[in-house]
Protein backbone atom coordinates (compact mmCIF):
# COMPACT_ATOMS: atom_id res chain seq x y z
CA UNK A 1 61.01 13.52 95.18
CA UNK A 2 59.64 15.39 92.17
CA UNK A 3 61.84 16.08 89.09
CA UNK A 4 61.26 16.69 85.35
CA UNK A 5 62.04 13.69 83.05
CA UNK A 6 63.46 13.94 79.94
CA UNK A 7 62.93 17.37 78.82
CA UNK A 8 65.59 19.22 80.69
CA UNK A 9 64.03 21.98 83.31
CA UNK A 10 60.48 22.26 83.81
CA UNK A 11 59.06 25.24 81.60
CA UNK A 12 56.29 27.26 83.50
CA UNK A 13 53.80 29.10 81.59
CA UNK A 14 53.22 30.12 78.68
CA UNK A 15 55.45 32.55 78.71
CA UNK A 16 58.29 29.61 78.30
CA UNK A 17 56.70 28.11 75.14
CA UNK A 18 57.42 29.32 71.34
CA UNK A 19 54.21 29.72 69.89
CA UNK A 20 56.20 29.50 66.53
CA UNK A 21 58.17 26.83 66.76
CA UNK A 22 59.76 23.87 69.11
CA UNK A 23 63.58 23.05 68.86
CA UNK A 24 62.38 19.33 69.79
CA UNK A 25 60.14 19.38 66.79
CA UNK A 26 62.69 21.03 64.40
CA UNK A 27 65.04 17.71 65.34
CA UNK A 28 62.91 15.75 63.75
CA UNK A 29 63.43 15.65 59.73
CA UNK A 30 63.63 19.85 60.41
CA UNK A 31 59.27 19.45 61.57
CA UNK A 32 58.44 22.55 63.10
CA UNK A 33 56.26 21.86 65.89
CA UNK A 34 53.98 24.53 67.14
CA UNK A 35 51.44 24.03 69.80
CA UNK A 36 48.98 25.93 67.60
CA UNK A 37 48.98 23.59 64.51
CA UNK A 38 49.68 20.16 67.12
CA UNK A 39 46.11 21.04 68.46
CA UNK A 40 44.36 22.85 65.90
CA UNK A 41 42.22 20.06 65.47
CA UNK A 42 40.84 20.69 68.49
CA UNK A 43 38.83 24.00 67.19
CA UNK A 44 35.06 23.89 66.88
CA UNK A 45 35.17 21.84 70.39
CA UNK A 46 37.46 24.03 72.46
CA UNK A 47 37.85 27.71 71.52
CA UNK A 48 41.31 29.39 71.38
CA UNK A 49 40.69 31.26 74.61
CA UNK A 50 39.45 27.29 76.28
CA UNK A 51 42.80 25.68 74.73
CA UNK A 52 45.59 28.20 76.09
CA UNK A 53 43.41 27.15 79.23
CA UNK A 54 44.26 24.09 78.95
CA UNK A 55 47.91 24.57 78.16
CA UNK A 56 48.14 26.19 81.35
CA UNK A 57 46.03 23.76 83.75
CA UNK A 58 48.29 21.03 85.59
CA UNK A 59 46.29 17.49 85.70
CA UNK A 60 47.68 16.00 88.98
CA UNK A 61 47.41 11.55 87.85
CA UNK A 62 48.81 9.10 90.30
CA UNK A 63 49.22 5.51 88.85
CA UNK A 64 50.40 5.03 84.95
CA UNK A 65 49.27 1.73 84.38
CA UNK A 66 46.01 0.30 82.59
CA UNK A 67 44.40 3.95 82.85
CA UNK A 68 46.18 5.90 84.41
CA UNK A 69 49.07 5.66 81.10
CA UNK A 70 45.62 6.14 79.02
CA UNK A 71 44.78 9.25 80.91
CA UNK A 72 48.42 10.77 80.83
CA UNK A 73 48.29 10.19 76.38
CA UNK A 74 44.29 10.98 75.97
CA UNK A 75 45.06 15.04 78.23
CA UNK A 76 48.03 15.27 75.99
CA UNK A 77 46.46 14.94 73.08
CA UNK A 78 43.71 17.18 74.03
CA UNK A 79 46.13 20.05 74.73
CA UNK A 80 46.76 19.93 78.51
CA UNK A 81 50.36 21.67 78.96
CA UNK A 82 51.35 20.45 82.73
CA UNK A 83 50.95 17.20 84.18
CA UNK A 84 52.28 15.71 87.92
CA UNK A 85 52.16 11.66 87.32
CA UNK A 86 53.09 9.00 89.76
CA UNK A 87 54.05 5.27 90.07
CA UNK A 88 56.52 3.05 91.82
CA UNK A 89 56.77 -0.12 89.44
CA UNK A 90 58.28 -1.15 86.40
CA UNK A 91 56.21 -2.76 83.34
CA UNK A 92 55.97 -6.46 83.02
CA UNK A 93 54.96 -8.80 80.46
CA UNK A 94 51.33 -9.33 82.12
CA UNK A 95 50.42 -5.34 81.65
CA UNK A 96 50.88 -6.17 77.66
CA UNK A 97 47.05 -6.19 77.28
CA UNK A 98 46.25 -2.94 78.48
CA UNK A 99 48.61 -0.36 80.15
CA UNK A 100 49.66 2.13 76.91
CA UNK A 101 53.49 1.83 78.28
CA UNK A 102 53.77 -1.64 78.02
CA UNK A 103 55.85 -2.53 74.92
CA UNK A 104 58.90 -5.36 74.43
CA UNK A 105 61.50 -2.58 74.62
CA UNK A 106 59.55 -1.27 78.22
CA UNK A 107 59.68 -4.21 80.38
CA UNK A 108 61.70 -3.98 83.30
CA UNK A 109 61.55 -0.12 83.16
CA UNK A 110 59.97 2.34 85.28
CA UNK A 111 56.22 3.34 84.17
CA UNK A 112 56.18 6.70 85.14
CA UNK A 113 59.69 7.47 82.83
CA UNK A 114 58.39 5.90 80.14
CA UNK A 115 54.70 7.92 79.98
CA UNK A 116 56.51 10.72 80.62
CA UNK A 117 58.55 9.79 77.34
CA UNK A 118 55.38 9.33 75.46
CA UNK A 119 53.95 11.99 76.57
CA UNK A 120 56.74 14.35 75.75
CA UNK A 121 56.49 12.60 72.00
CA UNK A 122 53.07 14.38 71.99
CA UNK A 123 53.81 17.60 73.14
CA UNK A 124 57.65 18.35 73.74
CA UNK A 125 56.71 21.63 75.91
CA UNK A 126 54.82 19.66 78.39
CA UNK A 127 56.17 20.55 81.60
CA UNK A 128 55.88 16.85 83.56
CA UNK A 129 56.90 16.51 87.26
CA UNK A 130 57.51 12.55 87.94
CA UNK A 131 57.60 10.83 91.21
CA UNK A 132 58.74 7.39 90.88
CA UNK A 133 57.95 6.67 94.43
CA UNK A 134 54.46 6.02 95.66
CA UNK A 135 51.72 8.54 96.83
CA UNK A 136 51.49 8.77 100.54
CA UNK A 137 50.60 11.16 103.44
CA UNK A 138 54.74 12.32 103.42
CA UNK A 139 54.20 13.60 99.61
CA UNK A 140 50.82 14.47 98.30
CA UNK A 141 51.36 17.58 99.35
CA UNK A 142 53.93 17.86 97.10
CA UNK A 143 52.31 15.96 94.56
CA UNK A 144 49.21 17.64 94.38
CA UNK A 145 50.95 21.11 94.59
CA UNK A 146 49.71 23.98 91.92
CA UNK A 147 47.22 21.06 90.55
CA UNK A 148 43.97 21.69 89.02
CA UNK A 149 42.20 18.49 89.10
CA UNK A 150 43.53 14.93 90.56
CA UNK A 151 42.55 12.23 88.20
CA UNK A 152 42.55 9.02 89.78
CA UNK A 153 44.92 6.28 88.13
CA UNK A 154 45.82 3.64 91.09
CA UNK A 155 45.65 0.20 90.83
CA UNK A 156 42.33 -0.94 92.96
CA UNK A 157 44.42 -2.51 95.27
CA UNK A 158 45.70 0.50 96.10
CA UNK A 159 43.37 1.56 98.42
CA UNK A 160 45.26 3.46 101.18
CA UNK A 161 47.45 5.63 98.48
CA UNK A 162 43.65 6.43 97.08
CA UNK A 163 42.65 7.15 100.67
CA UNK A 164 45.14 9.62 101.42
CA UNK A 165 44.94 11.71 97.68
CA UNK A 166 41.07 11.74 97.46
CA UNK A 167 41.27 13.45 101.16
CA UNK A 168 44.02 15.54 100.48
CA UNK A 169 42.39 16.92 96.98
CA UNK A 170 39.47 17.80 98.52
CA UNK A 171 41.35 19.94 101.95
CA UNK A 172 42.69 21.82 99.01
CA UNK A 173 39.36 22.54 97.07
CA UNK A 174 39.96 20.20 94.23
CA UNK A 175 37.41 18.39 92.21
CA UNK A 176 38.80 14.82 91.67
CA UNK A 177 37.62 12.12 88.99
CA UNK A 178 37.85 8.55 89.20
CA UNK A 179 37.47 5.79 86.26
CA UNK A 180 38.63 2.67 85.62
CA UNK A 181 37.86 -0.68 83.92
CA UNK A 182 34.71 -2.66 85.12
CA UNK A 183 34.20 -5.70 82.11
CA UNK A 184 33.73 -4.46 79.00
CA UNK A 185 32.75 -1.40 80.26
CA UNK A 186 34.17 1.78 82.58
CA UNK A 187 32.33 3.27 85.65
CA UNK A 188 33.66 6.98 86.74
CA UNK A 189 32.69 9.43 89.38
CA UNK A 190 33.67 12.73 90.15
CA UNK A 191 33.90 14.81 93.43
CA UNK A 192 33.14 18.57 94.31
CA UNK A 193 35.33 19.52 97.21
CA UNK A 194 31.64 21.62 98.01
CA UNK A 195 29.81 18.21 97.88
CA UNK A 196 29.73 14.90 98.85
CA UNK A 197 33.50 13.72 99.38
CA UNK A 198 34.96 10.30 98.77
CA UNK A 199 34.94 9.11 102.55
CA UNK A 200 30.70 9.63 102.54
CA UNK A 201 29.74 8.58 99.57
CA UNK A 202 32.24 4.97 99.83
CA UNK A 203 31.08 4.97 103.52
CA UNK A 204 34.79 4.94 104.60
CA UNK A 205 36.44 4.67 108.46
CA UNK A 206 39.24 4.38 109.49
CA UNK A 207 38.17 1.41 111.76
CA UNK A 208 37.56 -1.12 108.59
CA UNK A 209 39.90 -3.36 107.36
CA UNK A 210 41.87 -3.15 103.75
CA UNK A 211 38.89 -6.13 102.46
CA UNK A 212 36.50 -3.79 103.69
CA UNK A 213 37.81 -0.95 102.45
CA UNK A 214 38.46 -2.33 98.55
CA UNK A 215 34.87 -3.86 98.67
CA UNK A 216 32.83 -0.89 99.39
CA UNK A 217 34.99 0.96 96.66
CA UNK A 218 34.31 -1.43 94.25
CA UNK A 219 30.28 -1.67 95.09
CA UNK A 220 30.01 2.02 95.18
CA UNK A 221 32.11 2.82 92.16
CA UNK A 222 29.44 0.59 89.76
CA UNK A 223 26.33 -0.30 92.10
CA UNK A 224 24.42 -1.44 88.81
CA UNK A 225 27.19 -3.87 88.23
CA UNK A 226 26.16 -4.67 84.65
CA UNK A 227 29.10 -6.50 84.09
CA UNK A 228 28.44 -9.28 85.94
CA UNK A 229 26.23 -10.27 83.15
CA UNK A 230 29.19 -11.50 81.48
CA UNK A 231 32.06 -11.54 83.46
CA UNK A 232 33.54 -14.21 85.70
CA UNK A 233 34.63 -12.54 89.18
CA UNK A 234 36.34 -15.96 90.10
CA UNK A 235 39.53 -14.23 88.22
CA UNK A 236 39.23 -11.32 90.96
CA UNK A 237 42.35 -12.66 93.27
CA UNK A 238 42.42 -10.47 96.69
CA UNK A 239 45.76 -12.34 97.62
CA UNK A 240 47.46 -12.17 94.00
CA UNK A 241 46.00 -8.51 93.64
CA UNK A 242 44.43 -9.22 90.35
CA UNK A 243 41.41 -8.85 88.10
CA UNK A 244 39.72 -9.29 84.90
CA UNK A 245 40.28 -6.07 82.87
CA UNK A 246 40.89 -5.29 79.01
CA UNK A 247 42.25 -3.05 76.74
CA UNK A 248 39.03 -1.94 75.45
CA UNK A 249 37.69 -0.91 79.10
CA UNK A 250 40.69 0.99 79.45
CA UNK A 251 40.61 3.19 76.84
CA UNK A 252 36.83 3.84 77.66
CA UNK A 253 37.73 4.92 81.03
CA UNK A 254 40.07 7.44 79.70
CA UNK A 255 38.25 9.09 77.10
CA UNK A 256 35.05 9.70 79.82
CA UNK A 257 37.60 10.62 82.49
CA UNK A 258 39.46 13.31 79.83
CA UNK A 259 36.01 14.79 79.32
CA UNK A 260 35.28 15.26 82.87
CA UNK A 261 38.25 16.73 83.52
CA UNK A 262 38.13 19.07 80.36
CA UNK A 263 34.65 20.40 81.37
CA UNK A 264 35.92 20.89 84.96
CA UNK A 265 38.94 22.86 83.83
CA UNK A 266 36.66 25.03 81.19
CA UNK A 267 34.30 25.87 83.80
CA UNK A 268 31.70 24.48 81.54
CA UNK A 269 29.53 22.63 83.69
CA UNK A 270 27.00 19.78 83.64
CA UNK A 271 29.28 17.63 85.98
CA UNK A 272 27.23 15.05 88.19
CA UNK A 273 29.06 14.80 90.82
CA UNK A 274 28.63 12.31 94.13
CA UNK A 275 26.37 10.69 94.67
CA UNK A 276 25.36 10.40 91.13
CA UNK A 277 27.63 7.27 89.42
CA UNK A 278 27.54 6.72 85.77
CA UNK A 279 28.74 3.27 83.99
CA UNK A 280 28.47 2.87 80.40
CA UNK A 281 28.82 -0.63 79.19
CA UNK A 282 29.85 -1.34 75.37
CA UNK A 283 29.15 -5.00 75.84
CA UNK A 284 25.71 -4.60 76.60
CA UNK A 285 25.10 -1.08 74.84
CA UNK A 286 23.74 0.52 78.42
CA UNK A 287 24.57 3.41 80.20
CA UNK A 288 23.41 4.51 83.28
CA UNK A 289 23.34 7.67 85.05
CA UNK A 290 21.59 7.54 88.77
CA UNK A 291 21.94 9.08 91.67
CA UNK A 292 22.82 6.85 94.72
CA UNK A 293 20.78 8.27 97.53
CA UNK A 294 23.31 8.06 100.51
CA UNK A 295 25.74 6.84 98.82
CA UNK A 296 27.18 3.45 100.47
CA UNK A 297 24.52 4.16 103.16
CA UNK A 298 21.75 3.18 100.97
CA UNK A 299 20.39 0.04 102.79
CA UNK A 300 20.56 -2.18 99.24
CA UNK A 301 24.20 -0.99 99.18
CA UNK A 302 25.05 -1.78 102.97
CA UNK A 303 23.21 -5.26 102.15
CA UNK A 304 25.72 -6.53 99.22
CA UNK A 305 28.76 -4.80 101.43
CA UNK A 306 27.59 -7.06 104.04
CA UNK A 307 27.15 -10.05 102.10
CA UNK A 308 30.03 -10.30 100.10
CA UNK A 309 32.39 -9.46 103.01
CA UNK A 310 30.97 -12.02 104.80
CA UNK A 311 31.28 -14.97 101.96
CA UNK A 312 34.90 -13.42 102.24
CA UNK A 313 35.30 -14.17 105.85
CA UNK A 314 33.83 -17.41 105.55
CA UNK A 315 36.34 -18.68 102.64
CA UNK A 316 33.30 -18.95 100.23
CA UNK A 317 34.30 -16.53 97.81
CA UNK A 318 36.03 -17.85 94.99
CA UNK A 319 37.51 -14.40 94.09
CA UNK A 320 39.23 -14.64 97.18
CA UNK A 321 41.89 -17.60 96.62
């Protein structure tokens, strides 16, 4: 179930905001917080008419862990006034190296509480919906209800939950983004609801198995795999549900995804969508922007799906154990 945390009812519209002044600013040391002067920053890059856009749009993020947090703090700070976030676990000592929640005085508690806590630290007239359960077919509905965008933050083990939203965005015309941490480096997409949708350009049925299925999203999310120059995929655990990934990658992610979405919301264009894939990798200074013809389909893509699912079925994989 949805609810507002920690900042009383939900406030809708502008119409509910003080342009002059926030009683949750004037509590601390008698600041007067103003949306105006918390984002003013911002001008010369968004124009006053773009940022009361923003305050208005509702980014619709599902996971708030190691970007998903990063996503949640990065919109915030860029002005974005509504937000629907959601995540079933609690922090533990383990997400200390990258998840933007995950402090000594967090563990134990709920990660979608405490980014909407941080959150409302950046803008107290945020109006946050929190569901503490997990995304499924009973409640994306509601979760993706009056969103503008869905940014994708689930773990990559996640795969059904990811399934299910990326489906649902698009039956409701929604352009949806995904990024995450690959290495030292972050590989995003993004989907027009008019184009080619998540199930065709992953190569997706509902007659593959949950190896299959996390595979092919992880081939087709960075097919140039540059971090493989440097990275040791025996850490990659299918049974454990882990994998290599840093802070660095993280934040990388984030600021790529924010920009996607921010050019979606403004209407501003020059979004590749599916089947281009894009990957920029800070370790090795490249980034690539190509378009994969077919998607998953593309026979050199089928090949390596092939492959590796087979070393998996044979026990040779050491990123299987």
């Amino acid at each position: 179930m949805a609810t507002t945390a920690l900042a009383g009812e939900p406030q809708s519209g502008s119409a509910a905001r003080d342009d002059d002044a926030s009683s949750a600013g004037e509590a601390h040391g008698g600041s007067r917080w103003t949306y105006a002067e918390a984002f003013c920053r911002n001008a010369g890059l968004i124009s006053d008419e773009e940022q009361e856009r923003l305050r208005n749009a509702r980014v619709a993020i599902p996971g708030m862990g190691g970007v998903g947090g990063q996503h949640l703090v990065t919109l915030a700070r860029m002005g974005v006034g509504r937000f629907t976030i959601a995540d079933p676990d609690t922090f533990e000592v383990a997400n200390t190296n990258r998840q933007s929640g995950a402090r000594l005085d967090t563990l134990g508690r709920s990660k979608a509480e405490v980014m909407a806590e941080e959150a409302l630290r950046i803008n107290p007239d945020l109006d946050i919906r929190v569901f503490r359960e997990p995304v499924s077919a009973d409640n994306v509905d509601a979760f993706l209800e009056g969103a503008d965008v869905l940014l994708d933050g689930i773990d990559l083990y996640a795969i059904d939950a990811r399934l299910i939203l990326f489906r649902a965005a698009a039956e409701r015309g929604l352009y949806a983004v995904t990024a995450g941490p690959v290495g030292f480096s972050t590989a995003w997409l993004t989907f027009d609801p008019a184009g080619m949708s998540f199930d065709r350009y992953f190569d997706l049925t509902d007659d593959m198995d949950r190896v299959e299925t996390i595979l092919a999203f992880l081939l087709g999310s960075s097919p140039s795999a540059t971090q493989l120059a440097y990275m040791d995929i025996a850490y990659m655990n299918f049974r454990e549900q882990t994998a290599p990934s840093v802070a660095a990658s993280c934040q990388l992610a984030s600021g790529v995804a924010a920009t996607e979405v921010v050019k979606i919301l403004l209407d501003r264009g020059g979004v590749r969508c599916a089947p281009y894939y894009q990957q920029f990798d800070a370790h090795l200074g490249r980034l690539i922007c190509k378009r994969l013809h077919g998607g998953n389909r593309h026979p050199w893509q089928r090949l390596k799906r092939w492959w590796l699912y087979r070393q998996y079925r044979l026990g040779r994989a050491r990123w299987t154990a």
